[in-house]
PDB file of N, CA and C in Angstrom:
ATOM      1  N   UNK A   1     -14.654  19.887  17.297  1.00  0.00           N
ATOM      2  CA  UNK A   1     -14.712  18.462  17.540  1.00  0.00           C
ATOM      3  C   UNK A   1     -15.299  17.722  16.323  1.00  0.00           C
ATOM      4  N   UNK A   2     -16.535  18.534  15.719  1.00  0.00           N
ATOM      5  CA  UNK A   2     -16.999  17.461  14.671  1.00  0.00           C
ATOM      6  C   UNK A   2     -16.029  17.283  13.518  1.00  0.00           C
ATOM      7  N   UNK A   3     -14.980  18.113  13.231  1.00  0.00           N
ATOM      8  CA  UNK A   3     -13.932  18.643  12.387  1.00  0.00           C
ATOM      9  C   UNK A   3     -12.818  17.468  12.310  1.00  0.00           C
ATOM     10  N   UNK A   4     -12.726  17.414  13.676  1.00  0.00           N
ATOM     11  CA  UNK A   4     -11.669  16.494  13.832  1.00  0.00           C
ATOM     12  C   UNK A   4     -12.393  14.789  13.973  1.00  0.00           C
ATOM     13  N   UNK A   5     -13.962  14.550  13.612  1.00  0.00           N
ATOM     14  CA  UNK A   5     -14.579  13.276  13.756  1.00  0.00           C
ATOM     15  C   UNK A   5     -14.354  13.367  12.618  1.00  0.00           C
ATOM     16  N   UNK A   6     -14.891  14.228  11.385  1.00  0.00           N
ATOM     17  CA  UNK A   6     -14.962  14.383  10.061  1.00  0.00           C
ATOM     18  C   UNK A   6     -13.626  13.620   9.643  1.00  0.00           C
ATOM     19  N   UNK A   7     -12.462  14.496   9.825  1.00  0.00           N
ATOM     20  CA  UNK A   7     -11.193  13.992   9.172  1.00  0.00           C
ATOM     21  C   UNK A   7     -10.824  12.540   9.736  1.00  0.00           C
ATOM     22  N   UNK A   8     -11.176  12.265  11.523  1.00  0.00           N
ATOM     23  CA  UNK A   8     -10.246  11.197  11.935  1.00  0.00           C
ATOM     24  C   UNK A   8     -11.515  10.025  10.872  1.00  0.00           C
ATOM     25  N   UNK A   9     -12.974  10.109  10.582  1.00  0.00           N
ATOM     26  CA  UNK A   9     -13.240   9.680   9.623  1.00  0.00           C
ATOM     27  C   UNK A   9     -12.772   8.774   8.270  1.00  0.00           C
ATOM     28  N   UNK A  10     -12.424  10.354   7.546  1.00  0.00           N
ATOM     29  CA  UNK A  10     -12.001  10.219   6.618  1.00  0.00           C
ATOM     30  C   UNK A  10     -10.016   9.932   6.336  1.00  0.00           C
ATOM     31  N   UNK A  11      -9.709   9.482   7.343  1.00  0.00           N
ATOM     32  CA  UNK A  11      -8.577   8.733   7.164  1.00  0.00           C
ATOM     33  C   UNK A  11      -8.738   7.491   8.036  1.00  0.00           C
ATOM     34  N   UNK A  12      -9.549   7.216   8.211  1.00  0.00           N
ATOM     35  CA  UNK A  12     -10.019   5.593   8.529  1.00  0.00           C
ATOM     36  C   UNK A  12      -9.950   5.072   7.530  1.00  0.00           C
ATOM     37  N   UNK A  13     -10.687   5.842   6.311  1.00  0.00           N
ATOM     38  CA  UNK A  13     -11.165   5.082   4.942  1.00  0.00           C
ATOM     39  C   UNK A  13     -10.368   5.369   4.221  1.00  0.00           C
ATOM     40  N   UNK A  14      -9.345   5.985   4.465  1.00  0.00           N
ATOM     41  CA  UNK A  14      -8.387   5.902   3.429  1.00  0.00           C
ATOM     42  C   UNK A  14      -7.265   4.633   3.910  1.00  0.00           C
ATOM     43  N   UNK A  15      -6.808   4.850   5.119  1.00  0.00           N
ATOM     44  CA  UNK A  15      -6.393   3.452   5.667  1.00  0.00           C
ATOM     45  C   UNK A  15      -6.890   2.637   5.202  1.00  0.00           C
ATOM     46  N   UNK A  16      -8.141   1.971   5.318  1.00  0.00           N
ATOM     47  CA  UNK A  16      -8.170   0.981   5.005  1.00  0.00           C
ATOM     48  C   UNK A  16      -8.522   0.577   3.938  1.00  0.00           C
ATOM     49  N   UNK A  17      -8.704   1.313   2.655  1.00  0.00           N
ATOM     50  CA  UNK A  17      -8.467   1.577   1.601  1.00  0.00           C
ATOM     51  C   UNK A  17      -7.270   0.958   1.117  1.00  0.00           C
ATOM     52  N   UNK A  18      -5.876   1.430   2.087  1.00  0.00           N
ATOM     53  CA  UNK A  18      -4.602   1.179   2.071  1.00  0.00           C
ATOM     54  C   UNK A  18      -4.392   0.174   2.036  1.00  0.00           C
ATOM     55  N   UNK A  19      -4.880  -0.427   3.346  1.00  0.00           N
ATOM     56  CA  UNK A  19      -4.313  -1.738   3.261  1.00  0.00           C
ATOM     57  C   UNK A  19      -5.286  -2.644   2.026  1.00  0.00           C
ATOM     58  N   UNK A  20      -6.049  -2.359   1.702  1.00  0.00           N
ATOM     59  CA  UNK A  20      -6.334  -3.716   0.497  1.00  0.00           C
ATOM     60  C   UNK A  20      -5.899  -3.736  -0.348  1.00  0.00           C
ATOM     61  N   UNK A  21      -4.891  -2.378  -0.747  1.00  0.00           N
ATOM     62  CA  UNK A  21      -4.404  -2.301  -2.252  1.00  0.00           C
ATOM     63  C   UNK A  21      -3.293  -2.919  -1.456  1.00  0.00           C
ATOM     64  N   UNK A  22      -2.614  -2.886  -0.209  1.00  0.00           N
ATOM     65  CA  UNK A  22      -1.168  -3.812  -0.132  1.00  0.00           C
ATOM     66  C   UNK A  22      -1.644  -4.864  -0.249  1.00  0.00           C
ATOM     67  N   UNK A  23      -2.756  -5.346   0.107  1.00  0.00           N
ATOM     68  CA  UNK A  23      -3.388  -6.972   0.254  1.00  0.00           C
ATOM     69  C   UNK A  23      -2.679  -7.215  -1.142  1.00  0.00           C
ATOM     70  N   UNK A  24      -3.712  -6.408  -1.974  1.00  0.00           N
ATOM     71  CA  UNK A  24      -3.599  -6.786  -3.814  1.00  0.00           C
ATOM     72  C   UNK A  24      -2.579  -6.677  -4.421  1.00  0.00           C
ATOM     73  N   UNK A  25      -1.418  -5.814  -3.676  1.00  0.00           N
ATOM     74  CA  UNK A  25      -0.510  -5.652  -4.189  1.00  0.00           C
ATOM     75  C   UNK A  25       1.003  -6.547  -3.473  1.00  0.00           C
ATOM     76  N   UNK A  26       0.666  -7.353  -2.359  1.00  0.00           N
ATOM     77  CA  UNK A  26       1.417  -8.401  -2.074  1.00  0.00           C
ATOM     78  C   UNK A  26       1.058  -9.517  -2.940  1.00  0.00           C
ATOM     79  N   UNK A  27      -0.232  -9.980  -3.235  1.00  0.00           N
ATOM     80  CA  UNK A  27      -0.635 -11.030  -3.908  1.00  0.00           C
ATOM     81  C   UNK A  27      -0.285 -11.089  -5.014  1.00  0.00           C
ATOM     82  N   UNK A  28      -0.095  -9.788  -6.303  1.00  0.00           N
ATOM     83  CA  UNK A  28       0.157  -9.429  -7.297  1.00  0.00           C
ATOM     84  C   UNK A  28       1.831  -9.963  -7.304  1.00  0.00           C
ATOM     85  N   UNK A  29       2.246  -9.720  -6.386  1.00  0.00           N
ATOM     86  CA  UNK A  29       4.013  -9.832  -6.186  1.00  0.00           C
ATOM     87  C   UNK A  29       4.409 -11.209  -6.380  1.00  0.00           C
ATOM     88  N   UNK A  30       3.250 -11.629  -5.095  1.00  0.00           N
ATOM     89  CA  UNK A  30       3.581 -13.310  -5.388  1.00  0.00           C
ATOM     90  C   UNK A  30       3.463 -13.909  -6.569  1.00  0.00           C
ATOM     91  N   UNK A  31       2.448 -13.687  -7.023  1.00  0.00           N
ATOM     92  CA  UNK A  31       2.146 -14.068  -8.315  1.00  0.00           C
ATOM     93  C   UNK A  31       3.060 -14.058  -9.275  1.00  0.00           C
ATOM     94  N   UNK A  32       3.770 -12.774  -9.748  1.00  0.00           N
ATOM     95  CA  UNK A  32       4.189 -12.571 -10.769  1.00  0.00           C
ATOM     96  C   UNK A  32       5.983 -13.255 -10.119  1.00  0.00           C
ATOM     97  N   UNK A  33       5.797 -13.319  -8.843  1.00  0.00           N
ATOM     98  CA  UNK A  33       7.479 -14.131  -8.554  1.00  0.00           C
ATOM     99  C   UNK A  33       7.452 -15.675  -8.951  1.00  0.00           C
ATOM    100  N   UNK A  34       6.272 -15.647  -8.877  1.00  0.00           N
ATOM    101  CA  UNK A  34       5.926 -18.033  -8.938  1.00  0.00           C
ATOM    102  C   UNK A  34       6.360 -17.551 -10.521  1.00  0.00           C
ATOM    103  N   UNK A  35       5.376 -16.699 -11.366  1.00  0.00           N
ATOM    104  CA  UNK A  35       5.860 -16.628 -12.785  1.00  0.00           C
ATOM    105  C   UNK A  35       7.285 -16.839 -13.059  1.00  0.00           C
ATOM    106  N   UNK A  36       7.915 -15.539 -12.714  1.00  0.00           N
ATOM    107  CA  UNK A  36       9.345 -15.904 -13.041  1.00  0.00           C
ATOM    108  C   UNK A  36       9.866 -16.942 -12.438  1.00  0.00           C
ATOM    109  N   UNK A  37       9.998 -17.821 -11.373  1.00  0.00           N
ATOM    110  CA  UNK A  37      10.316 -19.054 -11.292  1.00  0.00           C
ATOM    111  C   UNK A  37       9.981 -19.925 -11.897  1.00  0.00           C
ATOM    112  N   UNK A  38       9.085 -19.910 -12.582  1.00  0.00           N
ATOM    113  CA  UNK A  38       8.318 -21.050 -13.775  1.00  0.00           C
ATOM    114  C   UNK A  38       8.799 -20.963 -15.256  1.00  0.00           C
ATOM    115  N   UNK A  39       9.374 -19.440 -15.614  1.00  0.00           N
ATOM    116  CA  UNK A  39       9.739 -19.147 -16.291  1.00  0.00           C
ATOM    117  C   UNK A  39      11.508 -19.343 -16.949  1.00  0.00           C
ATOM    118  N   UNK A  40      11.521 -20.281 -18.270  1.00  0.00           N
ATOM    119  CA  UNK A  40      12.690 -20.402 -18.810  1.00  0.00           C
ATOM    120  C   UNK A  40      13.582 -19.484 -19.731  1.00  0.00           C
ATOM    121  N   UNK A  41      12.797 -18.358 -20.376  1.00  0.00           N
ATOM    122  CA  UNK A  41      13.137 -17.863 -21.502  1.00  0.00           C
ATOM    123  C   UNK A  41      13.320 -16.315 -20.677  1.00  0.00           C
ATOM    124  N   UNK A  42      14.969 -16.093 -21.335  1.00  0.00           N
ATOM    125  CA  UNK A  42      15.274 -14.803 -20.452  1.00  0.00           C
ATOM    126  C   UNK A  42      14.327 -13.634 -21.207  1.00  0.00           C
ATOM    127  N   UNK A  43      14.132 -13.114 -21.930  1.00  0.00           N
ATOM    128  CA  UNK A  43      13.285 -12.412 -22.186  1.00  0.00           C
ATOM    129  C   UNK A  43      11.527 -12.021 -21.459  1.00  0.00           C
ATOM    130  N   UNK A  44      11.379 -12.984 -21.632  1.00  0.00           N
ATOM    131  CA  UNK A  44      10.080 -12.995 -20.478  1.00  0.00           C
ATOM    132  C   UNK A  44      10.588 -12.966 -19.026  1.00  0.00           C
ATOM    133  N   UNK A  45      11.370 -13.011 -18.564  1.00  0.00           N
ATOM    134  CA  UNK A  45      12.212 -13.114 -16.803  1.00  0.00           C
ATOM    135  C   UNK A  45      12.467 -11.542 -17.023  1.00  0.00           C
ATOM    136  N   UNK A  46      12.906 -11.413 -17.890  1.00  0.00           N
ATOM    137  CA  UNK A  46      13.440  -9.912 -18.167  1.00  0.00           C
ATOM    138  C   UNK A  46      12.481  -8.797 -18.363  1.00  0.00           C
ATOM    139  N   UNK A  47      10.971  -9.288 -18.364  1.00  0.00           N
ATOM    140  CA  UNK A  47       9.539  -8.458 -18.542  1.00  0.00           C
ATOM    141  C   UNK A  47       9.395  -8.372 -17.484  1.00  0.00           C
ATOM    142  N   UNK A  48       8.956  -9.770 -16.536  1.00  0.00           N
ATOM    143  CA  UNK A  48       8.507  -9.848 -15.550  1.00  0.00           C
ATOM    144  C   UNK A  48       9.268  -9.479 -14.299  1.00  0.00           C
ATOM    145  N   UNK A  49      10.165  -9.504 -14.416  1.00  0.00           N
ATOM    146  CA  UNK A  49      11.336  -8.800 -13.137  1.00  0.00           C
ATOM    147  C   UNK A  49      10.817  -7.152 -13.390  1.00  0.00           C
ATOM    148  N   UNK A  50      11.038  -6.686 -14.611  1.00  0.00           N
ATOM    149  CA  UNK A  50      10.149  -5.431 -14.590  1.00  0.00           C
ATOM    150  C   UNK A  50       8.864  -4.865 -14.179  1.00  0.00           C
ATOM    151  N   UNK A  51       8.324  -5.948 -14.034  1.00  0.00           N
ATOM    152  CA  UNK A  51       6.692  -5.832 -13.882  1.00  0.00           C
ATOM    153  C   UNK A  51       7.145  -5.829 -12.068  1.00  0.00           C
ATOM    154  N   UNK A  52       7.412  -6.886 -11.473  1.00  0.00           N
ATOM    155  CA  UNK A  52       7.674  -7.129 -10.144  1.00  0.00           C
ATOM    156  C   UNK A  52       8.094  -6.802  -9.506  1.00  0.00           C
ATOM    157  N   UNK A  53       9.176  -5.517 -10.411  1.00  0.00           N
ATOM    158  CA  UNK A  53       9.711  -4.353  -9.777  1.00  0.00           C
ATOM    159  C   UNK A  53       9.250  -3.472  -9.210  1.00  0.00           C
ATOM    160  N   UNK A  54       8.363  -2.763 -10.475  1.00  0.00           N
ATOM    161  CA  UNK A  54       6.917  -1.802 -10.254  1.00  0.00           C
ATOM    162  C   UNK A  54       6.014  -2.064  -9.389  1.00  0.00           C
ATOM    163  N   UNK A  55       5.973  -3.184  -8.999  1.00  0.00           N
ATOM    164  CA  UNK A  55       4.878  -3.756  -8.002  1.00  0.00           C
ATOM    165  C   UNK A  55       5.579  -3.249  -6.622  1.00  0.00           C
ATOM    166  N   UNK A  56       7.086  -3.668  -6.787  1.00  0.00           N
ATOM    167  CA  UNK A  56       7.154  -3.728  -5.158  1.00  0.00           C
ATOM    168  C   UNK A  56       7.420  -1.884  -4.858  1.00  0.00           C
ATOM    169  N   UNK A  57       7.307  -1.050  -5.922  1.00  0.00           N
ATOM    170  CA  UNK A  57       7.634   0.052  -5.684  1.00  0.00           C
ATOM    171  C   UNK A  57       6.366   0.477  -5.532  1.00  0.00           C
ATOM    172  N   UNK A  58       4.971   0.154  -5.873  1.00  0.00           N
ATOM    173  CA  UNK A  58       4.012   0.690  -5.759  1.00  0.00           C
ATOM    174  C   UNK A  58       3.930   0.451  -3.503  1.00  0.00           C
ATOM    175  N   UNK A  59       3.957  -1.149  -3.914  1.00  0.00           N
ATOM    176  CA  UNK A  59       3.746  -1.552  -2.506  1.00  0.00           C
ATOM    177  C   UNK A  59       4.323  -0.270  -1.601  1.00  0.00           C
ATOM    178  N   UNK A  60       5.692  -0.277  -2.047  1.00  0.00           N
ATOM    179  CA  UNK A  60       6.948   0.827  -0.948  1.00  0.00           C
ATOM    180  C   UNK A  60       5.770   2.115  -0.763  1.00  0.00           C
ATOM    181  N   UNK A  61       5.477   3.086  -1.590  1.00  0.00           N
ATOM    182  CA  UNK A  61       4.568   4.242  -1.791  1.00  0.00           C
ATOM    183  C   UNK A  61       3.394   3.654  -0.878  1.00  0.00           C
ATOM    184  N   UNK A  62       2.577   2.961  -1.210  1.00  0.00           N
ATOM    185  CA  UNK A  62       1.190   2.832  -0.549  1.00  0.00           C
ATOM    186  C   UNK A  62       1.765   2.770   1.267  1.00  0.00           C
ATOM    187  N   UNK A  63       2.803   1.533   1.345  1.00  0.00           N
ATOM    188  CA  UNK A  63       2.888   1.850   2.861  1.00  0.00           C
ATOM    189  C   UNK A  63       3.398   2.931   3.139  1.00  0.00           C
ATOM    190  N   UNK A  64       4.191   3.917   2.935  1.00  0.00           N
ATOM    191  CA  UNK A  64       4.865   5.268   2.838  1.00  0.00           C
ATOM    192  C   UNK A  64       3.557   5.841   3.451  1.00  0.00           C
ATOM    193  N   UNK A  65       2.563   6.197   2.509  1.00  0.00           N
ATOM    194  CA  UNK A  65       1.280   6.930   2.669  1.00  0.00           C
ATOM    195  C   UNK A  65       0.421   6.449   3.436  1.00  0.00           C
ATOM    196  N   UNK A  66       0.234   5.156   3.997  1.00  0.00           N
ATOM    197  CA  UNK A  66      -0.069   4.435   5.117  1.00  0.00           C
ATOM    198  C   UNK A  66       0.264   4.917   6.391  1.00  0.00           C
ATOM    199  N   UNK A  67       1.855   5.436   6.703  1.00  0.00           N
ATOM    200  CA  UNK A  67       2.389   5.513   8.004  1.00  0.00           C
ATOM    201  C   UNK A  67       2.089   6.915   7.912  1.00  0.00           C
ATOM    202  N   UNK A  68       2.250   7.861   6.578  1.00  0.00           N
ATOM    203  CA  UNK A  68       1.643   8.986   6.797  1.00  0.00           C
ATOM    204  C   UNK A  68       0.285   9.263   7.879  1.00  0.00           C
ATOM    205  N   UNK A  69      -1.003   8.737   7.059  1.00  0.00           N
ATOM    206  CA  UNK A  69      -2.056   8.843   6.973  1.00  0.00           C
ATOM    207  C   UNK A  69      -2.342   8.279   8.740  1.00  0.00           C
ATOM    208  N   UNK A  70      -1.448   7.170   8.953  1.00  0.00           N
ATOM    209  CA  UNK A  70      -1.637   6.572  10.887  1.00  0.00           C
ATOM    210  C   UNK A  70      -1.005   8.103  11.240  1.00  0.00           C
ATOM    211  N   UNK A  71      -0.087   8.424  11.227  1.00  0.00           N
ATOM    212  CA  UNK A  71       0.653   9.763  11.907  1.00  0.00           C
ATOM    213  C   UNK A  71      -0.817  11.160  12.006  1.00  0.00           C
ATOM    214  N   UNK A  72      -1.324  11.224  10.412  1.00  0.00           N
ATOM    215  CA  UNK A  72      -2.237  12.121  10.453  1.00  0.00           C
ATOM    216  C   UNK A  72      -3.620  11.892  11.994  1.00  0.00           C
ATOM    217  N   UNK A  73      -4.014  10.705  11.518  1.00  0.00           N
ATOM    218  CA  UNK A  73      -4.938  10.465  12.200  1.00  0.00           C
ATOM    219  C   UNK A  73      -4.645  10.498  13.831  1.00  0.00           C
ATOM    220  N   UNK A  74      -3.689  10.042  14.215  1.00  0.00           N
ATOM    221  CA  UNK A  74      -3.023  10.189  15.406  1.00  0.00           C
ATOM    222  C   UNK A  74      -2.866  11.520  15.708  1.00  0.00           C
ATOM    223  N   UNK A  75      -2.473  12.321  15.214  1.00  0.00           N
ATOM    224  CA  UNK A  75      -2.676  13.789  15.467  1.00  0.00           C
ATOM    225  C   UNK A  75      -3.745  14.151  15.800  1.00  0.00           C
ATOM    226  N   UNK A  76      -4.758  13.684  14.938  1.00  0.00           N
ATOM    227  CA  UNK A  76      -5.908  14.038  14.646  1.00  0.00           C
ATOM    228  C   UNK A  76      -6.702  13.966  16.252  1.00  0.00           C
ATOM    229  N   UNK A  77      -6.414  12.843  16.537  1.00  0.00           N
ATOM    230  CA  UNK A  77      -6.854  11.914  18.162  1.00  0.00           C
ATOM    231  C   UNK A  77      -6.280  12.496  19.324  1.00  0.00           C
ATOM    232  N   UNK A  78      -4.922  12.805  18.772  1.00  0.00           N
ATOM    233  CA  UNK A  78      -4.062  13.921  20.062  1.00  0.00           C
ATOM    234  C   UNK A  78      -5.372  14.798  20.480  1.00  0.00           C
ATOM    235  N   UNK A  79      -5.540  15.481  19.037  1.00  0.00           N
ATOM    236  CA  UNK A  79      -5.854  17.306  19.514  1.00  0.00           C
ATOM    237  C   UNK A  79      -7.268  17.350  19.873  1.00  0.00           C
ATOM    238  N   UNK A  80      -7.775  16.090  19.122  1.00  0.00           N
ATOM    239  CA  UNK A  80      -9.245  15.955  19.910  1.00  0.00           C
ATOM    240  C   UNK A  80      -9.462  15.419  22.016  1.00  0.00           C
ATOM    241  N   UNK A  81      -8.846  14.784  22.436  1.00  0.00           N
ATOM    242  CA  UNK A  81      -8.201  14.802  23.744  1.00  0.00           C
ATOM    243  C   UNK A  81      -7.794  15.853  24.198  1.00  0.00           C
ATOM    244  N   UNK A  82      -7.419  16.761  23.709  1.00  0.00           N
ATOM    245  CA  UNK A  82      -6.558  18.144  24.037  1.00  0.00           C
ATOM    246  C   UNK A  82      -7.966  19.100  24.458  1.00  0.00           C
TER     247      UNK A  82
END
């Protein structure tokens, strides 16, 4: 039992860990999208679409490992009930 407090623990804090880097990493998105809308010169549109790319692929990964990490912990909660 303390095994499974330990881990359901330690994926609390990684959750929510999670979600502030999506916080930072939605805000980051917005940001750099107002840029390229503000932006005239294709070259810089052509950075920043790159940059905003990477962002939304980080975002994709963090929630990926998010729904992981709910699945883990949920297990985790099963087998302690069990």
């Amino acid at each position: 039992m303390i095994a499974t407090e330990d881990e359901k623990h330690v994926l609390e804090k990684k959750i929510d860990k999670l979600k502030k880097r999506i916080t930072s990493l939605n805000e980051a998105i917005f940001l750099q999208a107002n840029k390229i809308a503000d932006t005239m010169t294709l070259m810089v549109i052509s950075r920043d679409e790159n940059i905003l790319q990477d962002r939304i692929q980080k975002k994709k990964k963090a929630i990926e490992e998010l729904v992981t990490l709910r699945r883990e912990l949920n297990a985790a909660l099963d087998e302690s009930l069990v």
